[in-house]
Every structure is written in C-alpha cells, then in structure tokens.
N, C-alpha and C. Protein backbone atom coordinates (compact mmCIF):
# COMPACT_ATOMS: atom_id res chain seq x y z
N UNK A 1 -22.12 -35.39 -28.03
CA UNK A 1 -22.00 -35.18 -29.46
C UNK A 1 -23.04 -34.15 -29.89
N UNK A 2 -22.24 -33.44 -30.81
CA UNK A 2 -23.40 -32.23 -31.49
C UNK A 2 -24.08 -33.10 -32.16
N UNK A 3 -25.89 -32.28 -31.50
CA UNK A 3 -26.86 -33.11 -32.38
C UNK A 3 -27.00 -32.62 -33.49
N UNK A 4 -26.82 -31.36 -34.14
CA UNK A 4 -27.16 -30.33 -35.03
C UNK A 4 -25.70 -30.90 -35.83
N UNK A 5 -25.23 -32.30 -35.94
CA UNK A 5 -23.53 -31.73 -37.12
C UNK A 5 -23.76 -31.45 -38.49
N UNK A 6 -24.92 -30.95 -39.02
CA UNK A 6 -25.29 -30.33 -40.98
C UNK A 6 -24.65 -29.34 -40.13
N UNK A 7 -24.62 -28.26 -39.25
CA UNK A 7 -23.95 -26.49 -39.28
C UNK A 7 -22.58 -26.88 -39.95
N UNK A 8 -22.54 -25.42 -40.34
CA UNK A 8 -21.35 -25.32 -40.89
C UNK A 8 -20.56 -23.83 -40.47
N UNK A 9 -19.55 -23.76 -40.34
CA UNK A 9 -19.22 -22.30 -39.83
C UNK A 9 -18.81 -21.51 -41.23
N UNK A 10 -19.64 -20.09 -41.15
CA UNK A 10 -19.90 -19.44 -41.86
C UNK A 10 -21.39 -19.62 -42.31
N UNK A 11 -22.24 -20.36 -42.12
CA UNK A 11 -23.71 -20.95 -42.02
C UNK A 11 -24.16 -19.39 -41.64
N UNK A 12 -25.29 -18.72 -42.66
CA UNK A 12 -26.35 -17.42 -42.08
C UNK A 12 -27.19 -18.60 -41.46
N UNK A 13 -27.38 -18.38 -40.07
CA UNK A 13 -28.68 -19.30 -39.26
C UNK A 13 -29.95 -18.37 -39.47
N UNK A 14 -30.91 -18.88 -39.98
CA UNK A 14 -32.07 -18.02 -40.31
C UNK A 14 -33.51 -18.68 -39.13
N UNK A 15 -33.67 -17.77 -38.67
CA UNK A 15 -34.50 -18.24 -37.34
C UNK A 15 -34.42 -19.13 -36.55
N UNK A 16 -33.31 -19.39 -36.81
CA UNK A 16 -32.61 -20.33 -35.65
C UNK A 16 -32.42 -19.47 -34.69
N UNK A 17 -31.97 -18.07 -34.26
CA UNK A 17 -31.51 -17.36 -33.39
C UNK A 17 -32.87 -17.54 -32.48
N UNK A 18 -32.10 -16.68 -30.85
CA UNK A 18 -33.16 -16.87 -30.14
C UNK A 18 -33.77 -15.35 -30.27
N UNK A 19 -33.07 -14.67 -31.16
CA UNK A 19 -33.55 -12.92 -31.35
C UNK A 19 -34.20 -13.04 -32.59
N UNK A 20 -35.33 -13.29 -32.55
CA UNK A 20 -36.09 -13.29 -33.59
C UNK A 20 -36.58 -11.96 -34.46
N UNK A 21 -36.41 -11.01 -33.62
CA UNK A 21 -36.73 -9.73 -34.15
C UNK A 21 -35.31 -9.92 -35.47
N UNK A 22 -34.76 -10.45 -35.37
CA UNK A 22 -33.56 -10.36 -36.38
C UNK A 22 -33.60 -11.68 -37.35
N UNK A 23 -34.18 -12.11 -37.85
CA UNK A 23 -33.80 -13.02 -39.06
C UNK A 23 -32.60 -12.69 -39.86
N UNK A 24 -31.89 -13.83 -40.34
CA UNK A 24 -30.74 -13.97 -41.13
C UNK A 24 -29.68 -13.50 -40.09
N UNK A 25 -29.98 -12.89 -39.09
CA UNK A 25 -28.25 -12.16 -38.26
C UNK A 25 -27.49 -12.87 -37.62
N UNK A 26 -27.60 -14.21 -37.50
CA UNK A 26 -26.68 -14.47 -37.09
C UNK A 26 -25.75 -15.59 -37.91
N UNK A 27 -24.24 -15.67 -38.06
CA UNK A 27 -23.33 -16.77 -38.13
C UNK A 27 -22.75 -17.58 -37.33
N UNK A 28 -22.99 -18.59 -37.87
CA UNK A 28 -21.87 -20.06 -37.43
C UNK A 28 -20.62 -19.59 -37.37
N UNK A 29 -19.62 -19.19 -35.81
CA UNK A 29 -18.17 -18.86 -36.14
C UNK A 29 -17.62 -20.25 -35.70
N UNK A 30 -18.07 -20.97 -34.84
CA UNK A 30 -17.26 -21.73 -34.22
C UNK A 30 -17.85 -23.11 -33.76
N UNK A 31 -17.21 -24.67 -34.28
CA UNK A 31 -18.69 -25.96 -33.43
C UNK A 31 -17.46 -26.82 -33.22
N UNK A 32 -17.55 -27.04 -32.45
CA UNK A 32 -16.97 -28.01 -31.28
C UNK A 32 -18.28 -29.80 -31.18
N UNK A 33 -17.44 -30.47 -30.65
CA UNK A 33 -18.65 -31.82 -30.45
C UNK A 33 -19.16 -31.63 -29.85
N UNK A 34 -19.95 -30.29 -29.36
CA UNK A 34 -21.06 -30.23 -28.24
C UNK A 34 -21.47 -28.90 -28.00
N UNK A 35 -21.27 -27.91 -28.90
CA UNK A 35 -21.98 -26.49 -29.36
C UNK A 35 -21.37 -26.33 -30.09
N UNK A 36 -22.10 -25.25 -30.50
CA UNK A 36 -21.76 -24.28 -31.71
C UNK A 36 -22.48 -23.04 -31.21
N UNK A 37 -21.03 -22.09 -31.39
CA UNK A 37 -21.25 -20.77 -31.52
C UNK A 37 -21.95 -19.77 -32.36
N UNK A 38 -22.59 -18.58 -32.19
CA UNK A 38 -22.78 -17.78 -33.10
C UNK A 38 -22.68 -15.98 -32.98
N UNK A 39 -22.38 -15.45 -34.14
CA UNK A 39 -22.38 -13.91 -34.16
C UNK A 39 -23.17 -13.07 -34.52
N UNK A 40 -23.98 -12.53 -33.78
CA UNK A 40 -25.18 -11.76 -34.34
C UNK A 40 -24.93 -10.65 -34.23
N UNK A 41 -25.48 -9.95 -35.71
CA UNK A 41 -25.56 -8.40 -36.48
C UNK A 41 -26.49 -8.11 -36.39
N UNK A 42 -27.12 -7.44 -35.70
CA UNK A 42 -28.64 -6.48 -35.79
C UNK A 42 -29.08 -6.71 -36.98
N UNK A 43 -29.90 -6.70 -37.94
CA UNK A 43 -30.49 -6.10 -38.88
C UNK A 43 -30.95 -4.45 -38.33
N UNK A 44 -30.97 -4.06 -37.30
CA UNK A 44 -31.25 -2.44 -36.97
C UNK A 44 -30.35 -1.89 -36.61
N UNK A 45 -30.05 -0.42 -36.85
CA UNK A 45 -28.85 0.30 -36.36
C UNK A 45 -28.96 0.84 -35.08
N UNK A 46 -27.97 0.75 -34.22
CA UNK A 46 -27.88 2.02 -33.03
C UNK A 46 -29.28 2.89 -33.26
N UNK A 47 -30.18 3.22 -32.65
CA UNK A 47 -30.81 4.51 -32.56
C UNK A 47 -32.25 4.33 -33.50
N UNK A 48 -32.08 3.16 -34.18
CA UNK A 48 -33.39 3.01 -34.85
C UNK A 48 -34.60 1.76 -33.88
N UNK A 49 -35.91 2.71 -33.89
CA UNK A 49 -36.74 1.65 -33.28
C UNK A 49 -37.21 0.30 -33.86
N UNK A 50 -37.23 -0.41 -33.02
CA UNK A 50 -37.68 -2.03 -34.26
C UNK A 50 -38.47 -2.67 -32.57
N UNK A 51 -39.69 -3.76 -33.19
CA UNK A 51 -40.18 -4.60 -32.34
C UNK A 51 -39.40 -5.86 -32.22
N UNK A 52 -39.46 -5.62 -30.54
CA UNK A 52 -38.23 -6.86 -30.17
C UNK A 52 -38.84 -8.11 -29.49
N UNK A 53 -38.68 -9.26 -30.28
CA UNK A 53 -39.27 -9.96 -30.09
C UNK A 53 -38.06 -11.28 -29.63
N UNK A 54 -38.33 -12.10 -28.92
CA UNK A 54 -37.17 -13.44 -28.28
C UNK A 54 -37.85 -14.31 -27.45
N UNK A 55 -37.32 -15.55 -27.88
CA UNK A 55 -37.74 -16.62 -27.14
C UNK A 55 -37.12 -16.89 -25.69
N UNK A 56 -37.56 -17.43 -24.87
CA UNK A 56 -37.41 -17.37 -22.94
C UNK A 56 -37.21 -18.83 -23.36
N UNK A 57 -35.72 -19.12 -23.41
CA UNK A 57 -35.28 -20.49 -23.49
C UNK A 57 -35.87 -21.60 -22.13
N UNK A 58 -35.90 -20.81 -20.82
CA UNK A 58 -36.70 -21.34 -19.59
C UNK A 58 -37.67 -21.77 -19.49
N UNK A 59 -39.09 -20.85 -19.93
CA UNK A 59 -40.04 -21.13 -20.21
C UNK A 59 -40.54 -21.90 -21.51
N UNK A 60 -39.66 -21.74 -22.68
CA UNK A 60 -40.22 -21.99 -23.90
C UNK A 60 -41.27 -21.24 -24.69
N UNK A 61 -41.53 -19.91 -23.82
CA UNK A 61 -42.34 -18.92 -24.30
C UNK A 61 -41.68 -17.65 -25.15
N UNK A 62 -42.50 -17.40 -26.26
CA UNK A 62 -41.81 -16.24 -27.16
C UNK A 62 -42.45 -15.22 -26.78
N UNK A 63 -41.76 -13.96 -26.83
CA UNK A 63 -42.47 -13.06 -26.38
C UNK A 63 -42.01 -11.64 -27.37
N UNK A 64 -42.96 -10.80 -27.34
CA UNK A 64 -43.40 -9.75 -28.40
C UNK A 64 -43.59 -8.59 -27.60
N UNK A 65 -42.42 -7.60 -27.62
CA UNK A 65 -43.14 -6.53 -27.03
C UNK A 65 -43.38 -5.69 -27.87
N UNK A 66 -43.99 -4.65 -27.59
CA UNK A 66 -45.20 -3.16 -28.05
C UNK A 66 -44.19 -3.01 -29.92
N UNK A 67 -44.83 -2.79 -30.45
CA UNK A 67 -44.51 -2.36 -31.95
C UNK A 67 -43.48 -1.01 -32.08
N UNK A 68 -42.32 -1.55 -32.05
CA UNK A 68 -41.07 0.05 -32.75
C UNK A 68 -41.09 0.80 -31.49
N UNK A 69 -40.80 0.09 -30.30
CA UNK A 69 -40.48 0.61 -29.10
C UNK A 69 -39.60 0.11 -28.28
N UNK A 70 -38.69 -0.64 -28.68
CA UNK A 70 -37.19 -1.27 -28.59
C UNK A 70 -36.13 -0.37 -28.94
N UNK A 71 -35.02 0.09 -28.83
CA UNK A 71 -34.31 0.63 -29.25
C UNK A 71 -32.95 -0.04 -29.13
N UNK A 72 -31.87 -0.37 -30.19
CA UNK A 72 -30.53 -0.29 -29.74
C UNK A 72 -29.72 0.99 -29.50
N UNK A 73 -29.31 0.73 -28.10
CA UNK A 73 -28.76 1.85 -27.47
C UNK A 73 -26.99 1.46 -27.81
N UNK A 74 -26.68 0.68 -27.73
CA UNK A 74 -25.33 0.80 -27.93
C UNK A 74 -25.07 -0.75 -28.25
N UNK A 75 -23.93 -0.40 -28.96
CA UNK A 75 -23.05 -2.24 -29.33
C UNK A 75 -21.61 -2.09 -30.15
N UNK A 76 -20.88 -3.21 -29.32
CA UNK A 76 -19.44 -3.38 -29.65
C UNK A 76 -19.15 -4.44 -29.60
N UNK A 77 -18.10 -4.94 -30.32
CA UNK A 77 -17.55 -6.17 -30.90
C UNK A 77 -17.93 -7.29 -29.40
N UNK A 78 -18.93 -7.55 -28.31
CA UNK A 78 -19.10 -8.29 -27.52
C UNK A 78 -20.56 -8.49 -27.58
N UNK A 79 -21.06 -7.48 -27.18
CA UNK A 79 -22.37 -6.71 -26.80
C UNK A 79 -23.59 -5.90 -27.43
N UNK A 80 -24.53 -6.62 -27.21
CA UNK A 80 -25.62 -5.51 -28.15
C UNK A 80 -26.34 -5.05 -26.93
N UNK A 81 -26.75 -3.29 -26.60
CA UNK A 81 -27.44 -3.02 -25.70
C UNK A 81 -29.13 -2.45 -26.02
N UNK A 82 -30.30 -3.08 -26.02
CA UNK A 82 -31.81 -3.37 -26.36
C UNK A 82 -32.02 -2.84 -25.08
N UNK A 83 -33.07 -1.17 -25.38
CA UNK A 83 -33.48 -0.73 -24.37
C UNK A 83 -35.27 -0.92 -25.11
N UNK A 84 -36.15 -0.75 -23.86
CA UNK A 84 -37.46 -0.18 -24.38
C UNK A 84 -38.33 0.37 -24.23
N UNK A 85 -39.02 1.15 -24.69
CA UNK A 85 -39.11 2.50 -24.28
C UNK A 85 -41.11 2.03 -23.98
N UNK A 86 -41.44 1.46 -24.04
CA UNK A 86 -42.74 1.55 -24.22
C UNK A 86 -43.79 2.36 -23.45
N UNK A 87 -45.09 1.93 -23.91
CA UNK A 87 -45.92 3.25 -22.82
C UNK A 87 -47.19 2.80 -22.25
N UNK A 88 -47.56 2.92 -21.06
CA UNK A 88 -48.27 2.46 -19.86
C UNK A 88 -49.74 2.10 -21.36
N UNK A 89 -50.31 0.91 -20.81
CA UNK A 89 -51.20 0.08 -21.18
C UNK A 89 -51.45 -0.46 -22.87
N UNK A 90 -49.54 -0.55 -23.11
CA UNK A 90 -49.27 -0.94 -24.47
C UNK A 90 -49.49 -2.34 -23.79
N UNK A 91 -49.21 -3.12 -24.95
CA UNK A 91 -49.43 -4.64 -24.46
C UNK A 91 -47.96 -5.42 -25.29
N UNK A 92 -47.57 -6.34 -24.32
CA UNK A 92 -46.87 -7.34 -24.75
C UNK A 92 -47.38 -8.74 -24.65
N UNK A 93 -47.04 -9.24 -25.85
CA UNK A 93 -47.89 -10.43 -26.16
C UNK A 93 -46.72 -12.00 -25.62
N UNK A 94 -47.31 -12.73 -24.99
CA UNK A 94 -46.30 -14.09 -24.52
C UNK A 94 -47.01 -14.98 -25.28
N UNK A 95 -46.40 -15.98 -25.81
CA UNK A 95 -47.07 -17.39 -26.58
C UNK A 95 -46.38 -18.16 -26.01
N UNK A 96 -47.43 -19.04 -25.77
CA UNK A 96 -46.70 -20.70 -24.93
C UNK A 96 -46.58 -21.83 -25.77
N UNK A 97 -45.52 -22.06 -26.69
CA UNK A 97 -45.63 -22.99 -27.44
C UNK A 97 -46.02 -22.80 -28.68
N UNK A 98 -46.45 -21.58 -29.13
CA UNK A 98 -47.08 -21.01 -30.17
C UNK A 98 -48.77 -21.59 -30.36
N UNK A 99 -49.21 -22.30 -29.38
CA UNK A 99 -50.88 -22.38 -29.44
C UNK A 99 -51.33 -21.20 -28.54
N UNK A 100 -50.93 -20.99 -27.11
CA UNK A 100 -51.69 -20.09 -26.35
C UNK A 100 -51.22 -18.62 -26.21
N UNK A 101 -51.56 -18.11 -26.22
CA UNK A 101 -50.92 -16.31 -26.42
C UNK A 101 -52.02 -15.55 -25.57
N UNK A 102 -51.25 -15.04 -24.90
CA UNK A 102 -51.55 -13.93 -23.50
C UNK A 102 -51.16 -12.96 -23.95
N UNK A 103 -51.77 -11.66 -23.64
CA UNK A 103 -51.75 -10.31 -23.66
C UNK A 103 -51.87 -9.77 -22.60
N UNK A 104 -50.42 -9.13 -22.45
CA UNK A 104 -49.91 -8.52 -20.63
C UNK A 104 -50.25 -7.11 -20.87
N UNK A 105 -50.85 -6.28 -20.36
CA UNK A 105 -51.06 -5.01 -20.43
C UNK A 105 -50.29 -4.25 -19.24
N UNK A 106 -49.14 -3.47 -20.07
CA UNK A 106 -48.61 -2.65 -19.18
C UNK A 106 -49.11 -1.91 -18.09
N UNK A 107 -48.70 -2.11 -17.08
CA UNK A 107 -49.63 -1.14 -15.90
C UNK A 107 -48.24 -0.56 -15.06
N UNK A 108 -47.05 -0.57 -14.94
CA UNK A 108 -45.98 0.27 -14.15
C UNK A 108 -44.55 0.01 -15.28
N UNK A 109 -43.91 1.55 -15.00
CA UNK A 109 -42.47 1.04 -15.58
C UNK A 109 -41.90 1.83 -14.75
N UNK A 110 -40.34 1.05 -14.10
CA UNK A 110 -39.55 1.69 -13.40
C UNK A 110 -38.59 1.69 -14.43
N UNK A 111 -37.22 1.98 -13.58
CA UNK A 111 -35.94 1.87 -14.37
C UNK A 111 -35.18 0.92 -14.93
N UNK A 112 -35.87 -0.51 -14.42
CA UNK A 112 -35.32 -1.62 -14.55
C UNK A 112 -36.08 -2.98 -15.01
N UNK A 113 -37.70 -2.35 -15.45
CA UNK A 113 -38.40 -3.31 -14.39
C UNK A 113 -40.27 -2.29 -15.58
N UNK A 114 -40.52 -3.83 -16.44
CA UNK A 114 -41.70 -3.19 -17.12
C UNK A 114 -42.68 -4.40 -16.27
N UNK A 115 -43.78 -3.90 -15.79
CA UNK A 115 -44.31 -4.98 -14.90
C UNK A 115 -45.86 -4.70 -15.90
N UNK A 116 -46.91 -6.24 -16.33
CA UNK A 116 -47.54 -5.94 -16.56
C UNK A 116 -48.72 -7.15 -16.68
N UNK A 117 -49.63 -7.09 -16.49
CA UNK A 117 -50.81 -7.75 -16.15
C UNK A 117 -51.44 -8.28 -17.37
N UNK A 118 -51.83 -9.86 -17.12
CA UNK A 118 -53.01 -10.68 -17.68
C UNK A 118 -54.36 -10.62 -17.07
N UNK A 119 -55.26 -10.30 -17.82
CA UNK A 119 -56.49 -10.73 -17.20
C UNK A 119 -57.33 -12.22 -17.90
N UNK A 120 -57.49 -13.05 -17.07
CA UNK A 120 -58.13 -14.62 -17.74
C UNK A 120 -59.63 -14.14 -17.72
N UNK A 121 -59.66 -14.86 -19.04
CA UNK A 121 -61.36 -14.00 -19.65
C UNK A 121 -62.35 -15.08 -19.01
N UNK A 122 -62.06 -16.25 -19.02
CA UNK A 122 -62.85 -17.24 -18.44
C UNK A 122 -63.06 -17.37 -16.74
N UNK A 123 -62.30 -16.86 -16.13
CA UNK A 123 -61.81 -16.90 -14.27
C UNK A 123 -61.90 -15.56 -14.19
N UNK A 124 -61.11 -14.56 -14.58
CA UNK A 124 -60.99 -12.74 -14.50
C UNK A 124 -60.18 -12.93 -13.55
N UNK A 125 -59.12 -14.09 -12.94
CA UNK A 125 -57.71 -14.35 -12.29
C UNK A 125 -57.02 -13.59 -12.98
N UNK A 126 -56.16 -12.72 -12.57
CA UNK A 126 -55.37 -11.64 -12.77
C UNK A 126 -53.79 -12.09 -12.51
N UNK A 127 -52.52 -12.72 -13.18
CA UNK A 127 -51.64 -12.93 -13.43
C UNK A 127 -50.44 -11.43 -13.54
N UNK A 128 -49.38 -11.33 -13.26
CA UNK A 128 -48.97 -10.06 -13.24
C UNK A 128 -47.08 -10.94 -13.81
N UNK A 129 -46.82 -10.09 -14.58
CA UNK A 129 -45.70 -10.69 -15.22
C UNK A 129 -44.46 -9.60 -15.36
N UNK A 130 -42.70 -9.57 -14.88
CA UNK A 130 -42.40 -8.55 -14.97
C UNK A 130 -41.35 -8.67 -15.60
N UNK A 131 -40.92 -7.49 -16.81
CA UNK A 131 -39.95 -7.94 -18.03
C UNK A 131 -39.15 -6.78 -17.88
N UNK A 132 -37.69 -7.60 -18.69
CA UNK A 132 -36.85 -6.35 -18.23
C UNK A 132 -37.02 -5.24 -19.03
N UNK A 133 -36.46 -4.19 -18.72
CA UNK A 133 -36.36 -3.37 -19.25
C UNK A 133 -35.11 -2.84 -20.53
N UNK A 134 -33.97 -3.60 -19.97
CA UNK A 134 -33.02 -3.82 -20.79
C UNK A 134 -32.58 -5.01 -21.58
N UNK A 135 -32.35 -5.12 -22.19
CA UNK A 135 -31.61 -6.94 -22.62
C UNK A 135 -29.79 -6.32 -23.19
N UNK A 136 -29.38 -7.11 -22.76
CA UNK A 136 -27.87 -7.19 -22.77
C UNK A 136 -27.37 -8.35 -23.81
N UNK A 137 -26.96 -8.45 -24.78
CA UNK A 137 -26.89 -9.79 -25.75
C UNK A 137 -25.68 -9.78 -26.23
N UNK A 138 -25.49 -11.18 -25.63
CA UNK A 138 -23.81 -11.50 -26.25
C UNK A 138 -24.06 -11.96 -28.14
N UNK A 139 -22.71 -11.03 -28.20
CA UNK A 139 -22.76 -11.20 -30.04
C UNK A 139 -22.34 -12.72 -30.55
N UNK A 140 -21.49 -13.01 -29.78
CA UNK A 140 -20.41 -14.70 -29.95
C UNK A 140 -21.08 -15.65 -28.67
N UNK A 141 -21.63 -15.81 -29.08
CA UNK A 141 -22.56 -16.63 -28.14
C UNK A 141 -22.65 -18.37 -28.54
C-alpha cells in the first residue's frame, strides 16, 4: 500500500523531487497502490548554466556540485540530458544526512568520470570519490 495516499495527480511536488536543483518541477501524473509517478520540467533551459544539486537515494547523501557549471545539454518528452563542465580544484560538496558535509576537491576529469578528493582534517586520511560526469534523468519517473 502507498504510504504517501494525501498525493494527488496533478500535485506540483515541491522538494519532494530527488533533483533538487529544481524546486516546484515536478508533477504527480500517475499513483497506483504502491508508487506514484512523476514529470519533471527543468526550471532551466537547454543551454543555460544552473548548480546541480541531487540526492544519492543509495547513500542518502545530497550532493552539490561547483556553482553554474551544470549544463542541460539536451531533453525530450523522456529524457533530460545534465552535463558538467566544471574546473580542476572546484569543489563539490557531499552531506551525509544533512549534519556532516565533505568537500571533494576536484583533482582529474575525463570524459566520463569527475574524480575528486577529501582530505580529513583530524587523520589527513585522504578519501577519493568519483562522480559522473553526465546524469541522464527520466522525466516520468
């Protein structure tokens, strides 16, 4: 049974999404007794930079990369395509739960593949973390 049954379809979900860089974008199209669907609209157009920020449903960690260095590269009635462009020893920020927050400092970018390092201020243990480079996001999800 849906635990969430207040949705309603046609519902604006407002930070409910897991694309947080987007508040208000997404709708309730579709709830069944055991999900509910949704359709997300950018708030940004094709070609404009915005900070892209999303929660890692796996981990439970939100994560923040570099400021207006995201780009949507392309999107159609399925698909939104989130490239990012960032630049060697920008930092992306991870929060665990929203108490602990790490700051990864970019140190390599390939084509696929932004790889980038924690340093622990208390140990100086060096953690290395690697994020994609693209995100691919279903609109009807």
């Amino acid at each position: 049974v849906l635990k969430e049954d207040w949705h309603f379809i046609g519902e604006l979900l407002d930070l409910t999404s897991i694309y947080l860089s987007w508040e208000n974008a997404s709708v309730v199209t579709k709830i069944n007794d055991t999900k509910l669907w949704m359709f997300t609209t950018p708030t940004n157009d094709i070609g404009e930079y915005f900070t892209w920020k999303y929660l890692d449903i796996s981990t439970g960690s939100e994560i923040t990369f570099p400021m207006d260095m995201s780009i949507i590269t392309e999107m159609d009635d399925t698909s939104i395509f989130v490239s990012h462009e960032p630049e060697l020893n920008s930092i992306i920020n991870v929060s665990y739960g929203g108490f602990y927050f790490s700051e990864f400092i970019i140190q390599s970018i390939s084509e696929d593949t932004i790889n980038a390092s924690y340093s622990d201020p208390s140990t100086g243990d060096i953690q290395y973390m690697n994020f994609d480079k693209q995100h691919i996001i279903q609109r009807n999800d």
